[in-house]
C-alpha atoms as a PDB file:
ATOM      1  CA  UNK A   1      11.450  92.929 -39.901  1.00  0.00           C
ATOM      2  CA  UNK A   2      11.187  95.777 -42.177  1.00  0.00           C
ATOM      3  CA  UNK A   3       8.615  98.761 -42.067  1.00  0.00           C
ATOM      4  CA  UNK A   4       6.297  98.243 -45.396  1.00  0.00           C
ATOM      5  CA  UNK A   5       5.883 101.949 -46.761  1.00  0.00           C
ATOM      6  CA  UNK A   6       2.784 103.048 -49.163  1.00  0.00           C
ATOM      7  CA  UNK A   7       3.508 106.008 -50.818  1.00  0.00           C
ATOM      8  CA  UNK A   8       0.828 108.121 -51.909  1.00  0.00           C
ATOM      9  CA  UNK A   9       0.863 111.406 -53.604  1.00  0.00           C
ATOM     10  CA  UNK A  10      -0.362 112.909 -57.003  1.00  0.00           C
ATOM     11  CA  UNK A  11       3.175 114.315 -57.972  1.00  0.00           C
ATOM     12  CA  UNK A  12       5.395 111.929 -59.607  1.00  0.00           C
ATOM     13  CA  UNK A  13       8.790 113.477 -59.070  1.00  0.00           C
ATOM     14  CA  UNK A  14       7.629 113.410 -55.137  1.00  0.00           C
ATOM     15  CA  UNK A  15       7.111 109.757 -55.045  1.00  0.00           C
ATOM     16  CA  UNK A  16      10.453 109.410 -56.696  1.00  0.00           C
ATOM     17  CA  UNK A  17      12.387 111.474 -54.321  1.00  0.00           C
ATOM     18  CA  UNK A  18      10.517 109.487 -51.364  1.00  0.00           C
ATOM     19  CA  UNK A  19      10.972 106.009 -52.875  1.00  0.00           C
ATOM     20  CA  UNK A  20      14.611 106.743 -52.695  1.00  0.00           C
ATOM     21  CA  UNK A  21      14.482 107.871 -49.135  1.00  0.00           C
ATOM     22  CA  UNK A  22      12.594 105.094 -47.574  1.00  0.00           C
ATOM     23  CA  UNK A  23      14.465 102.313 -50.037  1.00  0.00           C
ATOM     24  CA  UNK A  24      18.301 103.668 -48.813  1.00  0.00           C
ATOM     25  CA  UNK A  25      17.122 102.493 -45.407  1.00  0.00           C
ATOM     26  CA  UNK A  26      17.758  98.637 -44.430  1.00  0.00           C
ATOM     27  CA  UNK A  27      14.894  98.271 -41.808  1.00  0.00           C
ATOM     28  CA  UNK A  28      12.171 100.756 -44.545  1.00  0.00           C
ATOM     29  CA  UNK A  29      10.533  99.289 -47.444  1.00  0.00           C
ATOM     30  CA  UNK A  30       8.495 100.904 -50.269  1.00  0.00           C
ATOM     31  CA  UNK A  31       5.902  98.053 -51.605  1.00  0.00           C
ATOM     32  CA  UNK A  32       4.210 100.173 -53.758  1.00  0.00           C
ATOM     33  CA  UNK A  33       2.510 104.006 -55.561  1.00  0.00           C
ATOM     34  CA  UNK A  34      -0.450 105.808 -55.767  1.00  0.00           C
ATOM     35  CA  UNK A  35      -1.161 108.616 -57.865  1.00  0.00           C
ATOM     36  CA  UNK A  36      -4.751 109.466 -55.967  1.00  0.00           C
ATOM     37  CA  UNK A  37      -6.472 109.008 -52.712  1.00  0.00           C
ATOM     38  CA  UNK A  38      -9.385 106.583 -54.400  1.00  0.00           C
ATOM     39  CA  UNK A  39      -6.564 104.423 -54.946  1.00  0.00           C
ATOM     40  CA  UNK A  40      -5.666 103.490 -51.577  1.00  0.00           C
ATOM     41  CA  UNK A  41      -8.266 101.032 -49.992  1.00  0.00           C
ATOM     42  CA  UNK A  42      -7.322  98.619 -52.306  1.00  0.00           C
ATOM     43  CA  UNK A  43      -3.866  98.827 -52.655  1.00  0.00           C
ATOM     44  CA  UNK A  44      -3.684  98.607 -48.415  1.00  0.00           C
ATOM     45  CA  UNK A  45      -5.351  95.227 -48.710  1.00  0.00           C
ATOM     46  CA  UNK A  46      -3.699  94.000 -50.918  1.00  0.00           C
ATOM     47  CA  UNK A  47      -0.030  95.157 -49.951  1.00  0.00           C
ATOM     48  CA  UNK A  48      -0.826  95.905 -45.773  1.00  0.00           C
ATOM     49  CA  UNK A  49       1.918  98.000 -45.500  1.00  0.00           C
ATOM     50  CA  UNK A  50       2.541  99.416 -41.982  1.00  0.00           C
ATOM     51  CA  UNK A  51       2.775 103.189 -42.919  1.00  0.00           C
ATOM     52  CA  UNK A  52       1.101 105.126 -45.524  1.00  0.00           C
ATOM     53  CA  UNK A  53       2.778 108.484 -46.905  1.00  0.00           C
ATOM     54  CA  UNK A  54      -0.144 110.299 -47.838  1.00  0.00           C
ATOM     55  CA  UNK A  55      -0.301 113.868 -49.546  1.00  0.00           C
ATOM     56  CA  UNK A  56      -2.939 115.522 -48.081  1.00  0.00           C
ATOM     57  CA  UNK A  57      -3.975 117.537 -50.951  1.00  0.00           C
ATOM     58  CA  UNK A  58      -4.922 115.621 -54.403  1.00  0.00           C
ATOM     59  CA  UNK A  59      -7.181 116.713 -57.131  1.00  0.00           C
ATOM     60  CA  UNK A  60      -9.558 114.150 -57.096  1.00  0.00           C
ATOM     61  CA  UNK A  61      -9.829 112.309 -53.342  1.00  0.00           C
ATOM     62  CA  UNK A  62      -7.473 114.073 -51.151  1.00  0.00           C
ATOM     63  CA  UNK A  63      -5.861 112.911 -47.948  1.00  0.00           C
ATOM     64  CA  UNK A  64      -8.451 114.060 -45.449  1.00  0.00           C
ATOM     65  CA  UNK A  65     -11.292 111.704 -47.415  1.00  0.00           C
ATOM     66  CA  UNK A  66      -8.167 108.605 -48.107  1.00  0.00           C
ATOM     67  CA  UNK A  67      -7.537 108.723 -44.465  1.00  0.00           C
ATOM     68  CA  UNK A  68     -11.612 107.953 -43.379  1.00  0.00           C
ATOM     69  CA  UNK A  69     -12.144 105.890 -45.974  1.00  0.00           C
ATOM     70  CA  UNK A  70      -9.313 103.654 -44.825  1.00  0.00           C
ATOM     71  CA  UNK A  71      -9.742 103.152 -41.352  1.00  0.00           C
ATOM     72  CA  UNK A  72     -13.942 102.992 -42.726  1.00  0.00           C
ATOM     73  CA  UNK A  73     -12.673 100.167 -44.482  1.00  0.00           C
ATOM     74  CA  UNK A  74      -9.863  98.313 -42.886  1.00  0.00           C
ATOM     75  CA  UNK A  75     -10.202  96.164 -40.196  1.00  0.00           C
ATOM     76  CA  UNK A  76      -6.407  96.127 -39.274  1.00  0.00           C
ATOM     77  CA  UNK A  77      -5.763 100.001 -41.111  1.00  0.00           C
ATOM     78  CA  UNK A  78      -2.072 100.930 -41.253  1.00  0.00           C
ATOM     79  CA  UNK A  79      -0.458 104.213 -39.521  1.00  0.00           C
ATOM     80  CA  UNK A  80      -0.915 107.307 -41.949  1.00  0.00           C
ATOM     81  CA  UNK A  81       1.382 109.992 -42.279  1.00  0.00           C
ATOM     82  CA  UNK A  82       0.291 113.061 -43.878  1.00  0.00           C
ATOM     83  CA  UNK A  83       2.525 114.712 -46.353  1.00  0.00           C
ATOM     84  CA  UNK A  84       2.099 118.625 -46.453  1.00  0.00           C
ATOM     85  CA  UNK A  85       4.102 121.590 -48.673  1.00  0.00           C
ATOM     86  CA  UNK A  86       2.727 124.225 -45.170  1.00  0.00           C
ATOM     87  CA  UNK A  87       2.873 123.003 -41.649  1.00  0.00           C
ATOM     88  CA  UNK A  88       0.551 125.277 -40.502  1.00  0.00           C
ATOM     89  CA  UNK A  89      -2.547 123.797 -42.798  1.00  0.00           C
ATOM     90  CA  UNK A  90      -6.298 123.193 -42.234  1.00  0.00           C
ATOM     91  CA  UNK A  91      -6.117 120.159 -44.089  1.00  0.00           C
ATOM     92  CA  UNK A  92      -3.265 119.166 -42.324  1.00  0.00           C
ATOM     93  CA  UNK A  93      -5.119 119.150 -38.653  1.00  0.00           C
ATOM     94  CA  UNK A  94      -8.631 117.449 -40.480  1.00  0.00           C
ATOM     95  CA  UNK A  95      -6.183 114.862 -41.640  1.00  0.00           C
ATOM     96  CA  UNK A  96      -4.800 114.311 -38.075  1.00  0.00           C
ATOM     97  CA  UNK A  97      -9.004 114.299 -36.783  1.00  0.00           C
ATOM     98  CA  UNK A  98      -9.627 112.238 -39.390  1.00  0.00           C
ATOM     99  CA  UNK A  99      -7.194 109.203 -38.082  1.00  0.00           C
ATOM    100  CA  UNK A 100      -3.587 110.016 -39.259  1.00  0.00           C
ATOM    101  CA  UNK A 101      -1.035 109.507 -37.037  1.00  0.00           C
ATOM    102  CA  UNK A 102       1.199 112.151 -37.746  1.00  0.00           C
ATOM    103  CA  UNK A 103       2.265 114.782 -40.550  1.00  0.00           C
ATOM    104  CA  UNK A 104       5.312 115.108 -42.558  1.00  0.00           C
ATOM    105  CA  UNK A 105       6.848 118.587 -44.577  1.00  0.00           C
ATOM    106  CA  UNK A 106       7.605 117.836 -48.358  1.00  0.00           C
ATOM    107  CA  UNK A 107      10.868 120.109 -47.612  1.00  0.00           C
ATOM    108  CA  UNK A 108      12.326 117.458 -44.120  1.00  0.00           C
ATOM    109  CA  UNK A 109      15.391 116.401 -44.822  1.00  0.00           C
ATOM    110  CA  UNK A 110      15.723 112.783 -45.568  1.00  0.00           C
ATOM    111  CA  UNK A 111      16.862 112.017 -41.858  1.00  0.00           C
ATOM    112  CA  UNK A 112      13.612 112.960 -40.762  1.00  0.00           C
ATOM    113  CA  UNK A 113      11.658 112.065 -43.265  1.00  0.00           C
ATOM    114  CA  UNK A 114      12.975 108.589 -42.304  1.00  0.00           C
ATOM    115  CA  UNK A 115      12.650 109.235 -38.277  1.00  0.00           C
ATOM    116  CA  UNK A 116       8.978 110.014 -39.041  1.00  0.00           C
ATOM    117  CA  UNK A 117       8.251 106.798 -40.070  1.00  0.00           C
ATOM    118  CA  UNK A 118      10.213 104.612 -37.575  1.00  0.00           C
ATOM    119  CA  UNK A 119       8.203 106.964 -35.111  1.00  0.00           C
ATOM    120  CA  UNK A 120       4.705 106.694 -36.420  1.00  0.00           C
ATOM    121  CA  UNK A 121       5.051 102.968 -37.508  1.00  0.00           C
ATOM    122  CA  UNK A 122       6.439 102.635 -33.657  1.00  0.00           C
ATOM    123  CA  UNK A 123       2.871 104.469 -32.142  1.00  0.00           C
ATOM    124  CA  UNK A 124       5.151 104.984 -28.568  1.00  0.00           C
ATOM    125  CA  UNK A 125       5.098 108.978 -28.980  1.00  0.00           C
ATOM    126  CA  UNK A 126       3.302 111.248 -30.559  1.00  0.00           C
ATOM    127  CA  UNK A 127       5.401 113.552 -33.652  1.00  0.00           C
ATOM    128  CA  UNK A 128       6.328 116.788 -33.535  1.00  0.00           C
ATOM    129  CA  UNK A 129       4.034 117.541 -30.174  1.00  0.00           C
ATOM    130  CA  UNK A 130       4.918 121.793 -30.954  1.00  0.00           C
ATOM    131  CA  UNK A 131       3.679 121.399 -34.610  1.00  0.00           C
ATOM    132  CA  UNK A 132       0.334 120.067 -33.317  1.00  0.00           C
ATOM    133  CA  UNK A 133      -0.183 121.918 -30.343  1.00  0.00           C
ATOM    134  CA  UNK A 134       0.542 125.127 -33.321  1.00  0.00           C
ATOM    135  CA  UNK A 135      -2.715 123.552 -35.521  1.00  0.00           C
ATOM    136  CA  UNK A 136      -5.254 123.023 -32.143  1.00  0.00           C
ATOM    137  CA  UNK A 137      -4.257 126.452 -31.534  1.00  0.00           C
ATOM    138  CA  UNK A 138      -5.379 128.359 -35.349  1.00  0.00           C
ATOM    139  CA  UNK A 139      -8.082 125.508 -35.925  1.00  0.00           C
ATOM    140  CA  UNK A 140     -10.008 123.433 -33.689  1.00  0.00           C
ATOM    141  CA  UNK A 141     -13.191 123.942 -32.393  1.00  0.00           C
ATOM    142  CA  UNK A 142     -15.074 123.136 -29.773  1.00  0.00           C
ATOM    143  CA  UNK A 143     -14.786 119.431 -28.672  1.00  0.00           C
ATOM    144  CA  UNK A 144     -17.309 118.819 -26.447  1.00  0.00           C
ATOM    145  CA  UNK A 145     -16.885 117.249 -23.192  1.00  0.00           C
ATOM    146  CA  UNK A 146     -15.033 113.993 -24.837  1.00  0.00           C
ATOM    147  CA  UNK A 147     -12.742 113.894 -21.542  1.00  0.00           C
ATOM    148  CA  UNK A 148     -15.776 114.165 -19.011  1.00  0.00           C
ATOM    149  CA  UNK A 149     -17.468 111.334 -20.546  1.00  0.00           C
ATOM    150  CA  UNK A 150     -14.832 109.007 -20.598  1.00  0.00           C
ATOM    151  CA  UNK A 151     -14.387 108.994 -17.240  1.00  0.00           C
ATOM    152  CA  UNK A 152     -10.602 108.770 -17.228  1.00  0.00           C
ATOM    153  CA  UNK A 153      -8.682 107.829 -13.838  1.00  0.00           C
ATOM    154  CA  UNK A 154      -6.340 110.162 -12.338  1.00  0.00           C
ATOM    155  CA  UNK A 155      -3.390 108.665 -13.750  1.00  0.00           C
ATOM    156  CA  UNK A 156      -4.730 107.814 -16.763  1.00  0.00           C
ATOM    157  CA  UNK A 157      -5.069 111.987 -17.143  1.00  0.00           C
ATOM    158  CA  UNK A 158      -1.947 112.278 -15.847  1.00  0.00           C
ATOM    159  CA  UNK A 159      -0.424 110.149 -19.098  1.00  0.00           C
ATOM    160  CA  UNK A 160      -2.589 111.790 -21.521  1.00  0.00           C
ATOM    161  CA  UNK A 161      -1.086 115.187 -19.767  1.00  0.00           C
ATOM    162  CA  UNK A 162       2.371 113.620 -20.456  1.00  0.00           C
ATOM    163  CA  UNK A 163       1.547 112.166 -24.392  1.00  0.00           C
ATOM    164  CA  UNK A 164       0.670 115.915 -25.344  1.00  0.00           C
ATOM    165  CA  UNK A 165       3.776 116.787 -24.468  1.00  0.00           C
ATOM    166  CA  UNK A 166       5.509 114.107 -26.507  1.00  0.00           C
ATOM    167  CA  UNK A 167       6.889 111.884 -24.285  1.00  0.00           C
ATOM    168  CA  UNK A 168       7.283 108.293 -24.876  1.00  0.00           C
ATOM    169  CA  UNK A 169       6.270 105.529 -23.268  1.00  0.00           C
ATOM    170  CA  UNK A 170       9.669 105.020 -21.773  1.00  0.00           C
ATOM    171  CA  UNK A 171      10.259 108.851 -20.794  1.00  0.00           C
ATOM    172  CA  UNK A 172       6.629 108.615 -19.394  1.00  0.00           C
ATOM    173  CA  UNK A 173       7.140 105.287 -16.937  1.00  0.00           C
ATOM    174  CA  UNK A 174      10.477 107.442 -15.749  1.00  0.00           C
ATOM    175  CA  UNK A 175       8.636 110.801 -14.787  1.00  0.00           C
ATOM    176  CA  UNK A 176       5.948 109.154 -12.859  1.00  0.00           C
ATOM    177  CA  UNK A 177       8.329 105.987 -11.487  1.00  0.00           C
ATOM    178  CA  UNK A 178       6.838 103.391 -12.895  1.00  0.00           C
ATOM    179  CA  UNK A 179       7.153 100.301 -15.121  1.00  0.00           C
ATOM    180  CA  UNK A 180       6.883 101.092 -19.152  1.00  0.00           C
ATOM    181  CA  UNK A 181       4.328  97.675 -18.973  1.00  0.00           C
ATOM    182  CA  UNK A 182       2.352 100.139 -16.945  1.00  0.00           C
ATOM    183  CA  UNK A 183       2.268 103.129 -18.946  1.00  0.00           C
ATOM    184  CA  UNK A 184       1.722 100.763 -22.266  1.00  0.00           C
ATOM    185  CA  UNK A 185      -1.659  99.541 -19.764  1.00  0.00           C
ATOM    186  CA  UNK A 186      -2.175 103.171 -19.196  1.00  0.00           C
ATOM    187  CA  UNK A 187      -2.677 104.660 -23.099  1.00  0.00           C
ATOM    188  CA  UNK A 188      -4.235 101.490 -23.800  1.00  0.00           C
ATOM    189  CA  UNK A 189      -7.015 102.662 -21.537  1.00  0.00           C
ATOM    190  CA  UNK A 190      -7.213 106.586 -22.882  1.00  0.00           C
ATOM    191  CA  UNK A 191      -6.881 105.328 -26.344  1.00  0.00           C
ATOM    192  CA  UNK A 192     -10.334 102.614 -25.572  1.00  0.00           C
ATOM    193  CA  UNK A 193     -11.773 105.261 -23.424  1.00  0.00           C
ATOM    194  CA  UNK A 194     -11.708 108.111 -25.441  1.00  0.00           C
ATOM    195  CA  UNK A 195     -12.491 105.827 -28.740  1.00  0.00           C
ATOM    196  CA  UNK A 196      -9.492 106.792 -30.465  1.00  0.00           C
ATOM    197  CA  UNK A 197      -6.661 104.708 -32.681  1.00  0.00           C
ATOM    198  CA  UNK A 198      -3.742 106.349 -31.357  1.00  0.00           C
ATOM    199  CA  UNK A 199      -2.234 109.124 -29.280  1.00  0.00           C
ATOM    200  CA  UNK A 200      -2.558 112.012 -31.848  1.00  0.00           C
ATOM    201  CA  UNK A 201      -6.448 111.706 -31.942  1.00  0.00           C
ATOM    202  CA  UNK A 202      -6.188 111.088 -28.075  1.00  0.00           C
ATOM    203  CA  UNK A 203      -3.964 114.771 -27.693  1.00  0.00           C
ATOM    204  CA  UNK A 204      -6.317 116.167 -30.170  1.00  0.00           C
ATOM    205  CA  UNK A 205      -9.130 115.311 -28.082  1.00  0.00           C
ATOM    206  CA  UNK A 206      -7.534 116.448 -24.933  1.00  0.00           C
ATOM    207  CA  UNK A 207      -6.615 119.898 -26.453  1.00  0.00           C
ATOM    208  CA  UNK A 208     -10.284 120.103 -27.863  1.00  0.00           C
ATOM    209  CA  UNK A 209     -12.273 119.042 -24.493  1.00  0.00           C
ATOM    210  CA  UNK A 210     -10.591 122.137 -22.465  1.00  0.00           C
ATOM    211  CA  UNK A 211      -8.591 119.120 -20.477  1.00  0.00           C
ATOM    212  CA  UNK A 212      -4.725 120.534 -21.877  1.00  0.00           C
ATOM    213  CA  UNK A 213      -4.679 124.072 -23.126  1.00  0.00           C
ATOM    214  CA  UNK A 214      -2.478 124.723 -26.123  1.00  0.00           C
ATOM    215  CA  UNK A 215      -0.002 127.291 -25.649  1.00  0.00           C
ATOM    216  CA  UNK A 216       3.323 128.631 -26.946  1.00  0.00           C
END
């Protein structure tokens, strides 16, 4: 089954150039365009891809305000993938709060370009863990005591310890001998505990609460 791929971004010759990336690959699929962030509600029901490429600066609704008004408005909301000219951008890490999955340079080569999607459409590890451990770091304030208050087990802190890092699933279940059915139970639990869609806002959360400290 093929990965259906939205691809939003005000920039025509950008859309072109990622068209041709995602449409060279036989398991990726574009299934349609956007031009601007208002556009994208809409175009999600009535296409459902899996993953959204989503610039996260427009003129008129930008990525930060597509992303909330998407998962506001889905009920089943695709995985969105930022698309960013800096890595180390505001918008970029208010896009992540805001419920994308993951960010994506305008300059990656097409290999990872592609990667990023099979990764993010996947939702067993978190992208680039270094990048977003670099944005807590400059950006976030405080969080609160998210972690305190969801009452996590000590394993289940243990995984969340482990998804900042960017392990998957897999590499997870083999670090603390167990079976990847496990683990799977295990982020299923931080994820409803911490009232998050996915591990980025759940390692966003941790770094936030004071529970993993960014460094390096």
């Amino acid at each position: 089954m093929s990965i259906d791929v939205l691809i939003v971004d005000d920039d025509e010759l950008i859309r072109v150039g990622l068209r041709a990336i995602v449409d060279a690959q036989p398991d990726l699929r574009v299934v349609g365009e956007a031009a601007d962030g208002a556009e994208v509600p809409p175009l999600v029901a009535k296409l459902r891809p899996r993953v959204v490429l989503m610039d996260v600066r427009m003129p008129a609704i930008d990525g930060i305000q597509a992303t909330r008004r998407l998962l506001a408005t889905s009920a089943d909301p695709p995985r969105v993938l930022v698309v960013t000219t800096f890595a180390n951008d505001e918008y970029v890490y208010e896009a992540l709060r805001a419920g994308a999955s993951g960010f994506l340079l305008k300059r990656a080569r097409p290999a990872e370009v592609v990667e990023a999607i099979r990764v993010v459409a996947a939702g067993e590890s978190l992208l680039f863990p270094a990048a977003i451990r670099q944005l807590v770091g400059a950006y976030a304030g405080p969080g609160g005591d998210r972690l305190a208050s969801a009452r996590l087990t000590e394993r289940e802190g243990e995984v969340l310890r482990l998804m900042t890092t960017g392990l998957s699933n897999t590499e997870i279940a083999a670090q603390l001998v167990v079976g990847v059915e496990t683990v799977k139970t295990h982020v299923g639990n931080v994820l409803a505990k911490l009232g998050v869609r996915d591990r980025t806002q759940a390692v966003i959360a941790a770094y936030e609460s004071g529970f993993v400290v960014p460094t390096g």
